[in-house]
C-alpha atoms as a PDB file:
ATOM      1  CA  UNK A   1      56.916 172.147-128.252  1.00  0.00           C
ATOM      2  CA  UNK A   2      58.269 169.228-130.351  1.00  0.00           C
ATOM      3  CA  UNK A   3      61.606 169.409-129.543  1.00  0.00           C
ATOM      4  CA  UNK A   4      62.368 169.966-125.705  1.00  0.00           C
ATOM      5  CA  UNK A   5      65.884 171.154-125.953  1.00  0.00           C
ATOM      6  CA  UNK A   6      67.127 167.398-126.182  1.00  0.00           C
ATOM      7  CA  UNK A   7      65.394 166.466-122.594  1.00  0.00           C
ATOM      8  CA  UNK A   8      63.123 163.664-124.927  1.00  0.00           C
ATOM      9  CA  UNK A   9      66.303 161.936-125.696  1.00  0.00           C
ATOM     10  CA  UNK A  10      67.638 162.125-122.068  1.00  0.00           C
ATOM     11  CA  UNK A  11      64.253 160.731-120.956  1.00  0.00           C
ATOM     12  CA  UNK A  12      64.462 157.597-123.923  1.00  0.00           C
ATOM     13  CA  UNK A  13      68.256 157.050-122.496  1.00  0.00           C
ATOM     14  CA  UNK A  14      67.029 156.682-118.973  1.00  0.00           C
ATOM     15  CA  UNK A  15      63.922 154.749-119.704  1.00  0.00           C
ATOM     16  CA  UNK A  16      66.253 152.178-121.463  1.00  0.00           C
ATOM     17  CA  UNK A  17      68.834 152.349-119.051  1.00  0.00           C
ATOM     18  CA  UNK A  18      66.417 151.688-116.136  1.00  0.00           C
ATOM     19  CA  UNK A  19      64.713 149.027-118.457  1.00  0.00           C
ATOM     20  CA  UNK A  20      68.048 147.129-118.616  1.00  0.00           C
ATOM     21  CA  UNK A  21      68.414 147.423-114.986  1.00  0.00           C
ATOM     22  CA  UNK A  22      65.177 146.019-114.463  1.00  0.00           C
ATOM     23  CA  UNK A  23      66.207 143.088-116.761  1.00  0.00           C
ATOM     24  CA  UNK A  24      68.976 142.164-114.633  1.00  0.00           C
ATOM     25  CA  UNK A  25      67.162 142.195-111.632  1.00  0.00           C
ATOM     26  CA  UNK A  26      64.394 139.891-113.564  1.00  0.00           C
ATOM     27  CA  UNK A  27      66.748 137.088-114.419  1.00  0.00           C
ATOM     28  CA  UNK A  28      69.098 137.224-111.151  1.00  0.00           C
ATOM     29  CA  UNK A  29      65.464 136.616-109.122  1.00  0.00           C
ATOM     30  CA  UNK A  30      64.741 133.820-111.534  1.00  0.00           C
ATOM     31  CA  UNK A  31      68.486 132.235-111.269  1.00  0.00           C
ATOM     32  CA  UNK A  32      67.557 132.534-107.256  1.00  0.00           C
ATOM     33  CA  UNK A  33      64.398 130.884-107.547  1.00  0.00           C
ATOM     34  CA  UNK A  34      65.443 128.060-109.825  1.00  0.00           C
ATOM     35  CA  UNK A  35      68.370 127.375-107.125  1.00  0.00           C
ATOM     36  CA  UNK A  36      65.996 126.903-104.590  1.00  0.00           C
ATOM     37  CA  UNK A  37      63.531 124.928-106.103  1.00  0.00           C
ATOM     38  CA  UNK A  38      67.066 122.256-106.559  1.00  0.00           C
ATOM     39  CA  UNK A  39      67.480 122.445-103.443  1.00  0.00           C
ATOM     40  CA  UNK A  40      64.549 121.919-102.662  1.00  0.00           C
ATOM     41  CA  UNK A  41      63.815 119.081-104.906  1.00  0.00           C
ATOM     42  CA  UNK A  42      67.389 117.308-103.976  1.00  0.00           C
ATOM     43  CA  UNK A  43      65.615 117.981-100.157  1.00  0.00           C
ATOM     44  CA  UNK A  44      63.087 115.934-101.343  1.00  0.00           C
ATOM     45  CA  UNK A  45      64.553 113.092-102.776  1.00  0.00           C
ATOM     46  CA  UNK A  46      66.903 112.854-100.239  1.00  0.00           C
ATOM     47  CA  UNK A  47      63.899 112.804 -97.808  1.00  0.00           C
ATOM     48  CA  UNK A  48      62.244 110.153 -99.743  1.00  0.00           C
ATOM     49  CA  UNK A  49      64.968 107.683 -99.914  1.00  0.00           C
ATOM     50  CA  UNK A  50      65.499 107.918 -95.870  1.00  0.00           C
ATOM     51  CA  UNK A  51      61.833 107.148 -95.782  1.00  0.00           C
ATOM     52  CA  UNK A  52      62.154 103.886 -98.102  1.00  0.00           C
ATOM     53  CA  UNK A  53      65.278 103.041 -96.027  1.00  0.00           C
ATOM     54  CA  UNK A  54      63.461 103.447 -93.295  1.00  0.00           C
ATOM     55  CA  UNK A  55      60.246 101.481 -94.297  1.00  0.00           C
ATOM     56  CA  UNK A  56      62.399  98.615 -95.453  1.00  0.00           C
ATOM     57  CA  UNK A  57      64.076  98.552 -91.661  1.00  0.00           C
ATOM     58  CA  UNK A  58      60.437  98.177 -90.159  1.00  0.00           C
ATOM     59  CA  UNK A  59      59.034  95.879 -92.223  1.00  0.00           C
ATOM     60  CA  UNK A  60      62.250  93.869 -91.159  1.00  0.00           C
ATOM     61  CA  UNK A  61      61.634  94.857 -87.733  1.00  0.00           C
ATOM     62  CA  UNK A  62      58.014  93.780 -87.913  1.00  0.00           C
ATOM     63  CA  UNK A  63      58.878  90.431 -89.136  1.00  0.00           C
ATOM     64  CA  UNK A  64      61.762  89.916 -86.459  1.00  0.00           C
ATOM     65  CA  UNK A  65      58.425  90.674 -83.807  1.00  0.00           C
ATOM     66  CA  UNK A  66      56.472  88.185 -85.204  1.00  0.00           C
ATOM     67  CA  UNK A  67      59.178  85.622 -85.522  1.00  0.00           C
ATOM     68  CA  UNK A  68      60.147  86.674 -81.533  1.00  0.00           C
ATOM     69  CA  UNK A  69      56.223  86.217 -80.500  1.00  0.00           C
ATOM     70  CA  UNK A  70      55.873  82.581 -82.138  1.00  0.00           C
ATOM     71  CA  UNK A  71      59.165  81.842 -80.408  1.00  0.00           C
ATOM     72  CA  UNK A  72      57.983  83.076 -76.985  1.00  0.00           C
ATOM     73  CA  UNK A  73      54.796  81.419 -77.370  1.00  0.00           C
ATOM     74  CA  UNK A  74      56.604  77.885 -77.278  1.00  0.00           C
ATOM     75  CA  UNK A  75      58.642  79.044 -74.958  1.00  0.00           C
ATOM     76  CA  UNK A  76      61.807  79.090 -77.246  1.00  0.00           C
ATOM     77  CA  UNK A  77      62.653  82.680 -76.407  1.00  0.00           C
ATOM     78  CA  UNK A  78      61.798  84.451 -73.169  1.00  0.00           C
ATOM     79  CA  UNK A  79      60.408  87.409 -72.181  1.00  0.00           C
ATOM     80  CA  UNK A  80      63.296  90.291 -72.318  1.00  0.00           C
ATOM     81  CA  UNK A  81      63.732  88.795 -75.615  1.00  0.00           C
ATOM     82  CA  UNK A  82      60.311  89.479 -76.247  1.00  0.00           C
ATOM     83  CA  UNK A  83      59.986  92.883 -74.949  1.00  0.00           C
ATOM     84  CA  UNK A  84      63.758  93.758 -76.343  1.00  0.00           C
ATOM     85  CA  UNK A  85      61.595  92.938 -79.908  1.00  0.00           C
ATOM     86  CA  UNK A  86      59.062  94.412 -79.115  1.00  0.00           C
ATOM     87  CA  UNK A  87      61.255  97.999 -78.188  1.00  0.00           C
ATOM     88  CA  UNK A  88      62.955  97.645 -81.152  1.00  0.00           C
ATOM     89  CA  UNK A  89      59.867  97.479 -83.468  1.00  0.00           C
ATOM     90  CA  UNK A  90      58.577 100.502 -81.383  1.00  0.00           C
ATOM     91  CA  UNK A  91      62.058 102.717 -82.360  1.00  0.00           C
ATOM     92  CA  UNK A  92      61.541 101.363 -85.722  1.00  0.00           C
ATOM     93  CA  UNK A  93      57.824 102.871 -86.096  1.00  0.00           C
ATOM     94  CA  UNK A  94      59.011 106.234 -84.481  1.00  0.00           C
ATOM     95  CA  UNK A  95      62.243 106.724 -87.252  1.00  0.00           C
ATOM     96  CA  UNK A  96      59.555 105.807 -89.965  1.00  0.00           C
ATOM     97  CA  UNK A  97      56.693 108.269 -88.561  1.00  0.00           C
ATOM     98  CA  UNK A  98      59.898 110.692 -88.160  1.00  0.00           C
ATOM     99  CA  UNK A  99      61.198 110.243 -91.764  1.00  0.00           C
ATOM    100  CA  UNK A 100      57.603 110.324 -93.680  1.00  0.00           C
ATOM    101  CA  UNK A 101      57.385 113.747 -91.954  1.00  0.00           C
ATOM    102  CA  UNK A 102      60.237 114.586 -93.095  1.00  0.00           C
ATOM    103  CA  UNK A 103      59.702 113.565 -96.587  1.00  0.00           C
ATOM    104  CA  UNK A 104      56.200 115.156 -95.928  1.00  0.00           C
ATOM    105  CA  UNK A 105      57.199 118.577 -95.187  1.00  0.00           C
ATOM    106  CA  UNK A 106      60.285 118.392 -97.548  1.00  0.00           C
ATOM    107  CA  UNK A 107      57.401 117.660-100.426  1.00  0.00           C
ATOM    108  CA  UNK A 108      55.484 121.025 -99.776  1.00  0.00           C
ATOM    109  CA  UNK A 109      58.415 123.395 -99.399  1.00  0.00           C
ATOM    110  CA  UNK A 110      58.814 121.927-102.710  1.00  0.00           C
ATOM    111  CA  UNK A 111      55.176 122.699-103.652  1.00  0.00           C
ATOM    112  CA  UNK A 112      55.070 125.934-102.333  1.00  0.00           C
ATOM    113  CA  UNK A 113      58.270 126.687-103.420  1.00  0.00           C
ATOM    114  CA  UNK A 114      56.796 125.830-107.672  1.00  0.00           C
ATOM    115  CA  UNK A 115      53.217 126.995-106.785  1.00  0.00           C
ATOM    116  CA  UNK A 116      54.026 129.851-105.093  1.00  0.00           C
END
Protein backbone atom coordinates (compact mmCIF):
# COMPACT_ATOMS: atom_id res chain seq x y z
CA UNK A 1 0.00 0.00 0.00
CA UNK A 2 1.36 3.52 -0.74
CA UNK A 3 -0.71 5.39 1.27
CA UNK A 4 -1.29 3.92 4.89
CA UNK A 5 -4.35 5.82 5.83
CA UNK A 6 -2.11 8.91 6.88
CA UNK A 7 -0.04 6.65 9.59
CA UNK A 8 3.36 7.67 7.17
CA UNK A 9 2.79 11.20 8.10
CA UNK A 10 2.14 10.43 11.84
CA UNK A 11 5.36 8.37 11.77
CA UNK A 12 7.50 11.59 9.84
CA UNK A 13 5.80 13.92 12.74
CA UNK A 14 7.11 11.72 15.47
CA UNK A 15 10.45 10.97 13.98
CA UNK A 16 10.97 14.82 13.86
CA UNK A 17 9.50 15.47 17.01
CA UNK A 18 11.70 12.87 18.79
CA UNK A 19 14.65 14.20 16.58
CA UNK A 20 14.18 17.67 18.15
CA UNK A 21 14.02 16.17 21.48
CA UNK A 22 17.11 14.47 20.95
CA UNK A 23 18.65 17.86 19.90
CA UNK A 24 17.92 19.38 23.09
CA UNK A 25 19.22 16.78 25.05
CA UNK A 26 22.55 16.99 22.69
CA UNK A 27 23.32 20.59 23.43
CA UNK A 28 22.08 20.72 27.26
CA UNK A 29 24.90 17.64 27.76
CA UNK A 30 27.37 19.77 25.88
CA UNK A 31 26.43 23.17 27.93
CA UNK A 32 27.07 20.59 31.09
CA UNK A 33 30.25 19.44 29.91
CA UNK A 34 31.70 22.76 28.86
CA UNK A 35 30.73 24.01 32.58
CA UNK A 36 32.72 21.50 34.00
CA UNK A 37 35.64 21.56 32.07
CA UNK A 38 35.64 25.74 33.61
CA UNK A 39 35.50 24.56 36.53
CA UNK A 40 37.73 22.46 36.17
CA UNK A 41 40.25 24.54 34.45
CA UNK A 42 39.62 27.63 37.06
CA UNK A 43 40.45 24.33 39.63
CA UNK A 44 43.49 24.24 37.99
CA UNK A 45 44.77 27.50 37.87
CA UNK A 46 43.78 28.16 41.12
CA UNK A 47 45.80 25.02 42.11
CA UNK A 48 48.75 26.22 40.26
CA UNK A 49 49.09 29.59 41.69
CA UNK A 50 48.92 28.05 45.47
CA UNK A 51 51.72 25.89 44.25
CA UNK A 52 53.95 28.97 42.97
CA UNK A 53 52.93 30.72 46.24
CA UNK A 54 53.92 28.02 47.88
CA UNK A 55 57.32 27.33 46.11
CA UNK A 56 58.23 30.96 46.51
CA UNK A 57 57.60 30.50 50.58
CA UNK A 58 60.19 27.51 50.56
CA UNK A 59 62.69 28.73 48.62
CA UNK A 60 62.47 31.65 51.26
CA UNK A 61 62.33 29.15 53.88
CA UNK A 62 65.33 27.31 52.50
CA UNK A 63 67.39 30.35 52.43
CA UNK A 64 66.31 31.47 56.08
CA UNK A 65 67.90 27.55 56.97
CA UNK A 66 70.94 28.21 55.45
CA UNK A 67 71.36 31.68 56.76
CA UNK A 68 70.27 30.01 60.50
CA UNK A 69 73.05 27.08 59.96
CA UNK A 70 76.03 29.60 59.10
CA UNK A 71 74.81 31.56 62.10
CA UNK A 72 74.80 28.54 64.45
CA UNK A 73 77.99 27.41 63.17
CA UNK A 74 79.75 30.63 64.69
CA UNK A 75 77.80 30.38 67.34
CA UNK A 76 75.70 33.57 66.54
CA UNK A 77 72.39 31.77 66.90
CA UNK A 78 71.75 28.75 69.10
CA UNK A 79 70.29 25.67 68.82
CA UNK A 80 66.26 26.12 69.26
CA UNK A 81 66.92 28.72 66.79
CA UNK A 82 68.36 26.22 64.73
CA UNK A 83 65.94 23.50 65.06
CA UNK A 84 62.88 26.26 65.14
CA UNK A 85 64.53 26.77 61.26
CA UNK A 86 64.92 23.82 60.66
CA UNK A 87 60.83 22.92 61.63
CA UNK A 88 59.85 25.61 59.72
CA UNK A 89 61.63 24.56 56.46
CA UNK A 90 60.15 21.04 57.19
CA UNK A 91 56.23 22.65 57.25
CA UNK A 92 57.35 24.53 54.32
CA UNK A 93 58.32 21.25 52.20
CA UNK A 94 55.06 19.47 53.43
CA UNK A 95 52.52 22.67 52.13
CA UNK A 96 54.63 22.50 48.82
CA UNK A 97 54.47 18.49 48.44
CA UNK A 98 50.66 19.18 49.58
CA UNK A 99 49.95 21.93 46.96
CA UNK A 100 51.87 20.21 43.80
CA UNK A 101 49.40 17.37 44.56
CA UNK A 102 46.94 19.39 44.51
CA UNK A 103 47.79 21.13 41.38
CA UNK A 104 48.66 17.49 40.25
CA UNK A 105 45.39 15.93 40.61
CA UNK A 106 43.50 19.23 39.77
CA UNK A 107 45.57 18.89 36.19
CA UNK A 108 44.07 15.37 35.33
CA UNK A 109 40.46 15.91 36.35
CA UNK A 110 41.13 18.47 33.84
CA UNK A 111 42.60 15.91 31.40
CA UNK A 112 40.18 13.43 31.87
CA UNK A 113 37.59 15.72 32.02
CA UNK A 114 38.80 17.04 27.80
CA UNK A 115 40.07 13.49 26.94
CA UNK A 116 37.44 11.70 28.19
Amino acid sequence: PILQKGNEYFDIKNAKYDLSIKQEEYQLAIKEVEKKIKQAFTKYKTANRIFQQTYKIYNLQEQKLKRTEESSAIGAVGKIDLLNSKISHDEARVKLYESEMAALKAYYELMLLIEG
